[in-house]
C-alpha atoms as a PDB file:
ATOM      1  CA  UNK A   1      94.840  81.997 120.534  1.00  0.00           C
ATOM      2  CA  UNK A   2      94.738  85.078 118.452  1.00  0.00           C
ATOM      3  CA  UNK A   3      91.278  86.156 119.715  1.00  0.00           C
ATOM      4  CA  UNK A   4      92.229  85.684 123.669  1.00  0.00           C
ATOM      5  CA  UNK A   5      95.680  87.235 123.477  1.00  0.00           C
ATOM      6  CA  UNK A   6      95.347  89.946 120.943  1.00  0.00           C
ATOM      7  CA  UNK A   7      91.930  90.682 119.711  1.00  0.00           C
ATOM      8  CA  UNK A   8      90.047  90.472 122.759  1.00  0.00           C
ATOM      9  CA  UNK A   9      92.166  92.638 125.009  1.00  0.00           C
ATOM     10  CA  UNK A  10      91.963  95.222 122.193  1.00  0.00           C
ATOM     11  CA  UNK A  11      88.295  95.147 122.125  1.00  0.00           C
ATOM     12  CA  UNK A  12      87.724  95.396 125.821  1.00  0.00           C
ATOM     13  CA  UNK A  13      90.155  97.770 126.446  1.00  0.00           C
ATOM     14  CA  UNK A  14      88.110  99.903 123.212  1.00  0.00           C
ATOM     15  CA  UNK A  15      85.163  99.025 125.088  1.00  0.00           C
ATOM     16  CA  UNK A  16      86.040 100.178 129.002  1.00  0.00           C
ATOM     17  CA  UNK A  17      86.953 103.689 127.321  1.00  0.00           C
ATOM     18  CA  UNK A  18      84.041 103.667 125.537  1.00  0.00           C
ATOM     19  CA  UNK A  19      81.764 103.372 128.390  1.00  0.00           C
ATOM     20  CA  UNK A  20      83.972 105.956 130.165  1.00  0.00           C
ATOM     21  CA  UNK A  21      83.497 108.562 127.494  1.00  0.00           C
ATOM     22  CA  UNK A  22      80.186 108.283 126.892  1.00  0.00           C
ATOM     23  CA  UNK A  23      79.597 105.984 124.229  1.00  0.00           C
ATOM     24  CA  UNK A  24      81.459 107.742 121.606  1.00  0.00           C
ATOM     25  CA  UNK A  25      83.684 104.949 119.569  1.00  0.00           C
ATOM     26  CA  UNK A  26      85.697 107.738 117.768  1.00  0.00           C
ATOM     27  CA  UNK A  27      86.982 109.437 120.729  1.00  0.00           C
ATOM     28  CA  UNK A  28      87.929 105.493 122.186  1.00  0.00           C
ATOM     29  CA  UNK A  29      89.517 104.301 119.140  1.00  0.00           C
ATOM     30  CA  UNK A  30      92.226 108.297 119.556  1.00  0.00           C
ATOM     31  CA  UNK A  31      92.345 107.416 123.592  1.00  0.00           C
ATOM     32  CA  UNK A  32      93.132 103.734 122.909  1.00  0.00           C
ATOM     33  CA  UNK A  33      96.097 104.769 120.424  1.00  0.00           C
ATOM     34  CA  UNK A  34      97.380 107.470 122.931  1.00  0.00           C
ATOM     35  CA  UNK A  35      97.675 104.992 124.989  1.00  0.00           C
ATOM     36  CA  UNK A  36      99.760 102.196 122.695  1.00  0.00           C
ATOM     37  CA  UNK A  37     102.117 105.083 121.900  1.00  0.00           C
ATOM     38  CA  UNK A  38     102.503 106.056 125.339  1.00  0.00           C
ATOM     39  CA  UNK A  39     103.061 102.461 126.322  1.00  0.00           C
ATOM     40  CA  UNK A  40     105.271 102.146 123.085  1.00  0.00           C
ATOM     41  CA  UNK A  41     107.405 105.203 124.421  1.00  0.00           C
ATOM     42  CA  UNK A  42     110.113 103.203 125.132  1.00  0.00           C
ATOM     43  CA  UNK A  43     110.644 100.978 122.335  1.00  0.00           C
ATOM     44  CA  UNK A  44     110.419 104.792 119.918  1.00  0.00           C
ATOM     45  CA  UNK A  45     113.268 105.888 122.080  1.00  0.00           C
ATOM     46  CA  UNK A  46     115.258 103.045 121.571  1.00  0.00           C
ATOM     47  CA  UNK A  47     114.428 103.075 117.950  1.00  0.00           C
ATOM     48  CA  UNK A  48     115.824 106.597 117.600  1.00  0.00           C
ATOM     49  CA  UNK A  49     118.363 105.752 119.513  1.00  0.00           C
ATOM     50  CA  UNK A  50     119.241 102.937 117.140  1.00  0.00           C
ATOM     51  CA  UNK A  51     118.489 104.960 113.691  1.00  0.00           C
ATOM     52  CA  UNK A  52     121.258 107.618 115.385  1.00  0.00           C
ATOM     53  CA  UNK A  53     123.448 104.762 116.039  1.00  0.00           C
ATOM     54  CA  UNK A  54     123.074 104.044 112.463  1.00  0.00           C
ATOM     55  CA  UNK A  55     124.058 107.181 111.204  1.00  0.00           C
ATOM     56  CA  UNK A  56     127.178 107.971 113.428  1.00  0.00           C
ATOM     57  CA  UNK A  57     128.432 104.246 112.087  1.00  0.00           C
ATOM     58  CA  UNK A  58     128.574 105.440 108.931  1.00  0.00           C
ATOM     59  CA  UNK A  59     130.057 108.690 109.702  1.00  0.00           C
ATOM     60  CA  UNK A  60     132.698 106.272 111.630  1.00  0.00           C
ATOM     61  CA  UNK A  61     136.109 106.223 109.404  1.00  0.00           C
ATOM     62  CA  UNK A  62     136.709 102.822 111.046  1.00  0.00           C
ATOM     63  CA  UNK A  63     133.872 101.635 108.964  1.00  0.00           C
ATOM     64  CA  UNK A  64     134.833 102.844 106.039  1.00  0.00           C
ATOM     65  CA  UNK A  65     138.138 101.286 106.412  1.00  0.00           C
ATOM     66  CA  UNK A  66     136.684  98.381 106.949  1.00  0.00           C
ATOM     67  CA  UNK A  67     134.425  98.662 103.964  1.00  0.00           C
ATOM     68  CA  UNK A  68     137.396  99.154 101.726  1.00  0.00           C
ATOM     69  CA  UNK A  69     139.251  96.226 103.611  1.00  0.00           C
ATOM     70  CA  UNK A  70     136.654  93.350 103.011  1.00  0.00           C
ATOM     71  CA  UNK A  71     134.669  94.613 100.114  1.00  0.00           C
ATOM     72  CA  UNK A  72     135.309  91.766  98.994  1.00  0.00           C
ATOM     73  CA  UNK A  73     134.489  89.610 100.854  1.00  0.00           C
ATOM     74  CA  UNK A  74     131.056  89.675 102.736  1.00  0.00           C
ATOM     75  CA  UNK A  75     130.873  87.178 105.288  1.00  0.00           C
ATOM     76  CA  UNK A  76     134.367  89.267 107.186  1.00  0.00           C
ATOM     77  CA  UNK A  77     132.572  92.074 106.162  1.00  0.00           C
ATOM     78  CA  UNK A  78     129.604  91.345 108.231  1.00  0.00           C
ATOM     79  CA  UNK A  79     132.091  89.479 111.243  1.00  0.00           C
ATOM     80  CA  UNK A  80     133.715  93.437 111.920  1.00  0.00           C
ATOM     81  CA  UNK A  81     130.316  95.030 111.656  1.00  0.00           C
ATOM     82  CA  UNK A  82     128.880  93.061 113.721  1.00  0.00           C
ATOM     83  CA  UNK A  83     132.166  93.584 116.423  1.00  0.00           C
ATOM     84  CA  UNK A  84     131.739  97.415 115.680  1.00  0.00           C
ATOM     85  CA  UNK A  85     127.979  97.425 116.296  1.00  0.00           C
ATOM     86  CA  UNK A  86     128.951  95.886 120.090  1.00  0.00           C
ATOM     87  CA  UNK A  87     131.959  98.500 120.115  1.00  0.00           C
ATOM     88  CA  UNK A  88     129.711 101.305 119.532  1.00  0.00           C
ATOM     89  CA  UNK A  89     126.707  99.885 121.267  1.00  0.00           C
ATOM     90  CA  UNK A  90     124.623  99.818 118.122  1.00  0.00           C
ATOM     91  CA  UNK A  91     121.567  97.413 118.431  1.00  0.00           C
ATOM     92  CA  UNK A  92     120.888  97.053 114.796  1.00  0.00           C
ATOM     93  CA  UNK A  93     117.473  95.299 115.572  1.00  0.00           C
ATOM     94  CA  UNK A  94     116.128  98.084 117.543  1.00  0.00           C
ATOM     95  CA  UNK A  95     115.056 100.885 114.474  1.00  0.00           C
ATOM     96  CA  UNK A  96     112.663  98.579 113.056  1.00  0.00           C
ATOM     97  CA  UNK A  97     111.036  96.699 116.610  1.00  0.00           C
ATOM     98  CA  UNK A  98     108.665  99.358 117.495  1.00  0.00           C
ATOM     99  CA  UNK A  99     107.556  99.327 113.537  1.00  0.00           C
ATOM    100  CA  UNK A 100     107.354  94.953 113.746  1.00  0.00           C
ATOM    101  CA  UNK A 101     105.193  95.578 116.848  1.00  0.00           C
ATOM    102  CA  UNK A 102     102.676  97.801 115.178  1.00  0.00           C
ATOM    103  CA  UNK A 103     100.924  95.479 112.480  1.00  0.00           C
ATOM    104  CA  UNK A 104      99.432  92.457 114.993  1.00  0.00           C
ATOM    105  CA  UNK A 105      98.256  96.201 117.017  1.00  0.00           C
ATOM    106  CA  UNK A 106      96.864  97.183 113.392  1.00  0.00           C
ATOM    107  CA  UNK A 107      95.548  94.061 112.516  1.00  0.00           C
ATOM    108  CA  UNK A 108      94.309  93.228 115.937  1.00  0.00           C
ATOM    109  CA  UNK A 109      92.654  96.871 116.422  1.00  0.00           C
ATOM    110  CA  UNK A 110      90.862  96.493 112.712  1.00  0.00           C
ATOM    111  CA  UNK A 111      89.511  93.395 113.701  1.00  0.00           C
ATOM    112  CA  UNK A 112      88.015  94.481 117.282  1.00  0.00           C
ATOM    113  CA  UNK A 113      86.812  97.303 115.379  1.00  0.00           C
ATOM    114  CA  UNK A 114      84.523  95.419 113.270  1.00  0.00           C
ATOM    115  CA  UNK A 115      83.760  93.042 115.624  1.00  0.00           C
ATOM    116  CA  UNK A 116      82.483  95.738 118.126  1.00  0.00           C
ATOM    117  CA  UNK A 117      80.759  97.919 114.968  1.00  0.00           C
ATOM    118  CA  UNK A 118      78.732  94.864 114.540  1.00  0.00           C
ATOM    119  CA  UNK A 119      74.859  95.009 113.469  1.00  0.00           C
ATOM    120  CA  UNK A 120      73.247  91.904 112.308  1.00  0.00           C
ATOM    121  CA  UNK A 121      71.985  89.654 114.868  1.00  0.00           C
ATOM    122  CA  UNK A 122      74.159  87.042 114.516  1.00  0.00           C
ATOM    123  CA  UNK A 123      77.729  89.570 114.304  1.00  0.00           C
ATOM    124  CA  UNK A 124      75.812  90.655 117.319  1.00  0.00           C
ATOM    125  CA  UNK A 125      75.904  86.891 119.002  1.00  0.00           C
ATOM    126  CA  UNK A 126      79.521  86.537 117.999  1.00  0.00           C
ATOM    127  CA  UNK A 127      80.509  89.849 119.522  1.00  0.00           C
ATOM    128  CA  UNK A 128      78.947  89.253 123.013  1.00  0.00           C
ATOM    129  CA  UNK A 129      81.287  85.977 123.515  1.00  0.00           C
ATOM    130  CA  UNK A 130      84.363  88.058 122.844  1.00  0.00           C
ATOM    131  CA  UNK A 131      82.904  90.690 125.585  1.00  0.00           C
ATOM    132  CA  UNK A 132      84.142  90.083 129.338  1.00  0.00           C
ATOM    133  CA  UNK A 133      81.901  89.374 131.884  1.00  0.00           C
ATOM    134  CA  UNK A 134      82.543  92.797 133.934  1.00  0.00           C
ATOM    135  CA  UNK A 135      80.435  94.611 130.721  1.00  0.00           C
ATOM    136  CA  UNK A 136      76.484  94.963 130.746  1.00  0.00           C
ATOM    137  CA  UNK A 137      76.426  93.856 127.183  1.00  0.00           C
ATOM    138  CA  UNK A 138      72.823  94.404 127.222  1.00  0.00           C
ATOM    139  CA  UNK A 139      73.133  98.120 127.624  1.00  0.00           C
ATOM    140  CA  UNK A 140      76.434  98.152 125.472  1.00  0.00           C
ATOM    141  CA  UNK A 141      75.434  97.061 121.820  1.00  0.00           C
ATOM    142  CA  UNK A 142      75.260  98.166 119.726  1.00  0.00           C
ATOM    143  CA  UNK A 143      77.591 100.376 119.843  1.00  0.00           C
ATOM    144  CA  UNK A 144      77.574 103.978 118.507  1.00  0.00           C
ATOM    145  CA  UNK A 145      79.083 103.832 115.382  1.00  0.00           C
ATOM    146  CA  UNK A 146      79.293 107.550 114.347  1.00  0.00           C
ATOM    147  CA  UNK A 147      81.845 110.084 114.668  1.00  0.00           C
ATOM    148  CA  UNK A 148      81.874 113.248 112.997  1.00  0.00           C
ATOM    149  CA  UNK A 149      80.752 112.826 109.538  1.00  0.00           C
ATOM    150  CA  UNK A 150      81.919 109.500 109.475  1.00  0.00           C
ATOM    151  CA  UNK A 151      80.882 105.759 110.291  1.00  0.00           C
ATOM    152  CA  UNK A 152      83.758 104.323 111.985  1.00  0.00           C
ATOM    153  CA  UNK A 153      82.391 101.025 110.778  1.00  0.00           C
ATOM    154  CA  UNK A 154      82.708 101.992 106.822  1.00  0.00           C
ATOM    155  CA  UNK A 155      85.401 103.782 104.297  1.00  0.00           C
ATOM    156  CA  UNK A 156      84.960 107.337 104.771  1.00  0.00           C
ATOM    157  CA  UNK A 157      83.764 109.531 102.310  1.00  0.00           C
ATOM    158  CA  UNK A 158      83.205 113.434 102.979  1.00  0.00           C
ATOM    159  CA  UNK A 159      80.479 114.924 100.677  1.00  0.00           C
ATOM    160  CA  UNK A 160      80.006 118.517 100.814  1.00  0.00           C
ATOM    161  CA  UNK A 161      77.581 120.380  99.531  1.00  0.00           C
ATOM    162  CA  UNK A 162      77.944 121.473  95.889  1.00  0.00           C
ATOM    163  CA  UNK A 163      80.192 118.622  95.075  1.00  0.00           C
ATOM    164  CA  UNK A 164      78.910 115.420  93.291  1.00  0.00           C
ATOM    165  CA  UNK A 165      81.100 113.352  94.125  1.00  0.00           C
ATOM    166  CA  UNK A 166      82.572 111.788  97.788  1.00  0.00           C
ATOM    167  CA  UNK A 167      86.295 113.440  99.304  1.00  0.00           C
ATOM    168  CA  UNK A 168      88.200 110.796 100.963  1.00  0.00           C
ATOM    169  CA  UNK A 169      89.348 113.442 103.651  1.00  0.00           C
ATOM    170  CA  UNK A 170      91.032 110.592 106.304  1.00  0.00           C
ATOM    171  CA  UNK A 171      92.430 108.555 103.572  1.00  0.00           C
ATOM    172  CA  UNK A 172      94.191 111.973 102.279  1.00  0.00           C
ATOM    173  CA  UNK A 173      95.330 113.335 105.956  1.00  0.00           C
ATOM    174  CA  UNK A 174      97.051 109.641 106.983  1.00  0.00           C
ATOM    175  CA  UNK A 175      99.108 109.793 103.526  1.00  0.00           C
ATOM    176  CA  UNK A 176     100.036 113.702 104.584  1.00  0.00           C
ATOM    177  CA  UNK A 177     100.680 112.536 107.750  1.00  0.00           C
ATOM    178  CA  UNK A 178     103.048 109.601 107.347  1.00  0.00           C
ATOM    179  CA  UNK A 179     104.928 111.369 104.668  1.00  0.00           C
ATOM    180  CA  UNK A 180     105.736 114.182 107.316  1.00  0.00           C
ATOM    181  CA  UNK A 181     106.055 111.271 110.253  1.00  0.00           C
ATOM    182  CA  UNK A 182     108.735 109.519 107.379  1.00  0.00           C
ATOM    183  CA  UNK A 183     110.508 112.445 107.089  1.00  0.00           C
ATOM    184  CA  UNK A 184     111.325 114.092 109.985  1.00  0.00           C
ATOM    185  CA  UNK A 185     112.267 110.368 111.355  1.00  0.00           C
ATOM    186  CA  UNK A 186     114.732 109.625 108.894  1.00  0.00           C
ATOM    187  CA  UNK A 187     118.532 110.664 109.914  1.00  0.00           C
ATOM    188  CA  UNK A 188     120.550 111.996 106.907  1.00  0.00           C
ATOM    189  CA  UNK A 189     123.398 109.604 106.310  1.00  0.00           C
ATOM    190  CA  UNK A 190     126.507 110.123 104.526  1.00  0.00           C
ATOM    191  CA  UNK A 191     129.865 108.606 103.488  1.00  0.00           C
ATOM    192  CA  UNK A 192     128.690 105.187 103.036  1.00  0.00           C
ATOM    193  CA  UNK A 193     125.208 105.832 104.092  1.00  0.00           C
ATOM    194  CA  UNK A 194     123.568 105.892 100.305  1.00  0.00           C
ATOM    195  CA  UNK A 195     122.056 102.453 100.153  1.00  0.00           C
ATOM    196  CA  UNK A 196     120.206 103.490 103.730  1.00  0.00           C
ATOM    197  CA  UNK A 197     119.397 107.072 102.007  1.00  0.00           C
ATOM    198  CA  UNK A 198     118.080 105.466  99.115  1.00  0.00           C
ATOM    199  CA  UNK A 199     115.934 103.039 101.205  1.00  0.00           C
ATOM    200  CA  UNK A 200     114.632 105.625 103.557  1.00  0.00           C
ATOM    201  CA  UNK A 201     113.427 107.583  99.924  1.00  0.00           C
ATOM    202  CA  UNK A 202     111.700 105.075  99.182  1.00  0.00           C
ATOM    203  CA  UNK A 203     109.983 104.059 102.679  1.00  0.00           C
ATOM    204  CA  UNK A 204     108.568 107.859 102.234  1.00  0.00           C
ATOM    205  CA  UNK A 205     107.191 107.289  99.253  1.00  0.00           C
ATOM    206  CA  UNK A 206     105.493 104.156  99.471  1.00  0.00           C
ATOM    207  CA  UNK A 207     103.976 103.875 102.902  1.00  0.00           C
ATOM    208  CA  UNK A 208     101.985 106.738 102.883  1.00  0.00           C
ATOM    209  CA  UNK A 209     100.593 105.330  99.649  1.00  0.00           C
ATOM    210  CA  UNK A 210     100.267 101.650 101.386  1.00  0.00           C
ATOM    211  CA  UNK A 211      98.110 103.786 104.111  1.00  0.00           C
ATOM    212  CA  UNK A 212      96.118 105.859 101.977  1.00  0.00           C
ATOM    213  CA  UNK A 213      94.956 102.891 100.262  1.00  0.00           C
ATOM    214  CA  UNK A 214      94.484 101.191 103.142  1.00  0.00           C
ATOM    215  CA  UNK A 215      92.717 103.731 104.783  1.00  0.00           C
ATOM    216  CA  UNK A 216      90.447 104.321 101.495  1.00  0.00           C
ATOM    217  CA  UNK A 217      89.396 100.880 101.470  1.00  0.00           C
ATOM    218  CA  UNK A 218      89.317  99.206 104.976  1.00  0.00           C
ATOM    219  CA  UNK A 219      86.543 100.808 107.860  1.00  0.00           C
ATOM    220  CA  UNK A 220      87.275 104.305 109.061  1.00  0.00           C
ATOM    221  CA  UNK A 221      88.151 103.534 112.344  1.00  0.00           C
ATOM    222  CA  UNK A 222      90.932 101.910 111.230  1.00  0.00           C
ATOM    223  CA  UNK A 223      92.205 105.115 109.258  1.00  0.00           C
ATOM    224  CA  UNK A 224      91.424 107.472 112.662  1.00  0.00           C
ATOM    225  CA  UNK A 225      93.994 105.156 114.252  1.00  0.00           C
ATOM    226  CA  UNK A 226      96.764 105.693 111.477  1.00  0.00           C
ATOM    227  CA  UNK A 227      95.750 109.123 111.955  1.00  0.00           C
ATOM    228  CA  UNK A 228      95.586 109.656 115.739  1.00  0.00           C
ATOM    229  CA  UNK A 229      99.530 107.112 116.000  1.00  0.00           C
ATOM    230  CA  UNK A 230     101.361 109.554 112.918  1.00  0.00           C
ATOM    231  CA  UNK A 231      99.999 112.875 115.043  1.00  0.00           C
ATOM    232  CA  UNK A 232     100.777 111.574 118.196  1.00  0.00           C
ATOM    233  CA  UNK A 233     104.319 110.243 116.654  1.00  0.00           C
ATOM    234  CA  UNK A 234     105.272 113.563 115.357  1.00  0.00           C
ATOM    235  CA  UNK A 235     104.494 115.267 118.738  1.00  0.00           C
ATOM    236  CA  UNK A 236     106.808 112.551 120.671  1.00  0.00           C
ATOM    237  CA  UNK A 237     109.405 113.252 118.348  1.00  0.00           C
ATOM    238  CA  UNK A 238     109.172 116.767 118.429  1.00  0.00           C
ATOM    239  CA  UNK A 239     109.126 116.985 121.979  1.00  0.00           C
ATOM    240  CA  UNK A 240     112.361 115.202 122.325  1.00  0.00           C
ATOM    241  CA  UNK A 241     114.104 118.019 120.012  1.00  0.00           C
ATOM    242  CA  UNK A 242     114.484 115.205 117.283  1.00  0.00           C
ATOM    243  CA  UNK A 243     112.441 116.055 114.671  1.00  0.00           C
ATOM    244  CA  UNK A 244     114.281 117.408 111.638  1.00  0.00           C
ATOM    245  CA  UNK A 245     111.385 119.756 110.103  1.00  0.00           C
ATOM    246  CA  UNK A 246     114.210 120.502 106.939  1.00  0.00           C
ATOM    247  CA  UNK A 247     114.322 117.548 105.919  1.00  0.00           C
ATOM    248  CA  UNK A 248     110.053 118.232 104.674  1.00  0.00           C
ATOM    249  CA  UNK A 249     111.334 120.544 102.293  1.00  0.00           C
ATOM    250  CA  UNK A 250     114.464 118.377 100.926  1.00  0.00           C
ATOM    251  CA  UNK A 251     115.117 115.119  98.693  1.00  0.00           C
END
């Protein structure tokens, strides 16, 4: 079930643009992920529609009130939330969707991407059964696996001249990147926001260290697609006029 409704779509769909540009995985793997965030554009504007929500609830001195009213007692507490979420129109589910929705898309794209990197004969074999019959799989693997310096199939490593020892360039530019992507996305919060503030500190922190390590130790092409979604997250944000570039600089 995993394979037809997830996996294989995502390997096909890797494979149709790959035939379209050429044979070149790396540029497939950045089209591909244009694509999901393009597709995705509407659950990213609800999501920063919701995080916005958020933040004018706890600018909202009817919320404090309540705060100080049932602090005491959570299970009111959470009954008048919940009535000044639908007073507001605050879906509290929406800021973290888009973000549920990306890991079967990571797991499922990591998994078509070794699948379709395959080389021995019998990863070969198993890789032709997940193909759809519209392919020539004859003229289609294996596939190209290089892109740039890289093989999309491995951890990359750049070595330069000079230098004895390997620079983990992607691995380095997805941590950069999410920190920035973490940023800018996070509303500043006040009044009784310091819980959220606190959380969204620590969100910055640790998932661009979850990716880095991910993208140090997992194949390339997975790390070109943390890459290629953070970029082309930034740009949707900033094209909206949301992006709050201060916020790099600030606690």
């Amino acid at each position: 079930m995993w394979n037809t409704l997830i996996v294989d779509p995502m390997l096909n769909s890797l494979l149709w643009i790959y035939n379209l540009l050429g044979h070149n995985f790396g540029w497939a793997i950045i089209v591909f992920t244009l694509l999901t965030r393009l597709l995705m554009y509407p659950l990213t504007k609800q999501q920063l529609e919701g995080a916005e929500g958020m933040q004018k609830l706890q600018q909202d001195p009817r919320w404090k009130k309540i705060q100080e009213k049932y602090k005491n007692d959570r299970e009111k507490l959470a009954q008048e939330q919940m009535r000044l979420y639908k007073e507001l129109g605050i879906n509290p589910f929406s800021s973290c969707l888009p973000t549920l929705l990306q890991f079967p898309i990571i797991i499922g794209l990591y998994t078509a991407v070794i699948k379709g990197l395959a080389h021995a004969p019998v990863e070969l074999i198993d890789l032709s059964r997940h193909i759809y019959p519209m392919f020539n799989v004859a003229a289609l693997i294996p596939l190209n696996s290089h892109f740039l310096w890289m093989d999309l199939g491995r951890p990359e490593w750049l070595h330069l001249p000079g230098i004895p020892f390997g620079i983990p360039t992607l691995a380095i530019l997805v941590g950069i990147t999410t920190y920035m992507q973490s940023k800018i996305m996070t509303p500043t919060t006040s009044g009784g926001g310091q819980q959220n503030a606190m959380m969204g500190q620590m969100m910055s922190i640790y998932m661009p260290l979850f990716l880095f390590y991910l993208t140090l130790t997992f194949a390339s092409g997975l790390g070109l697609y943390f890459l290629t979604s953070n970029l082309a997250t930034i740009g949707q944000y900033a094209l909206m006029g949301k992006a709050d570039w201060k916020r790099l600089f600030t606690k």
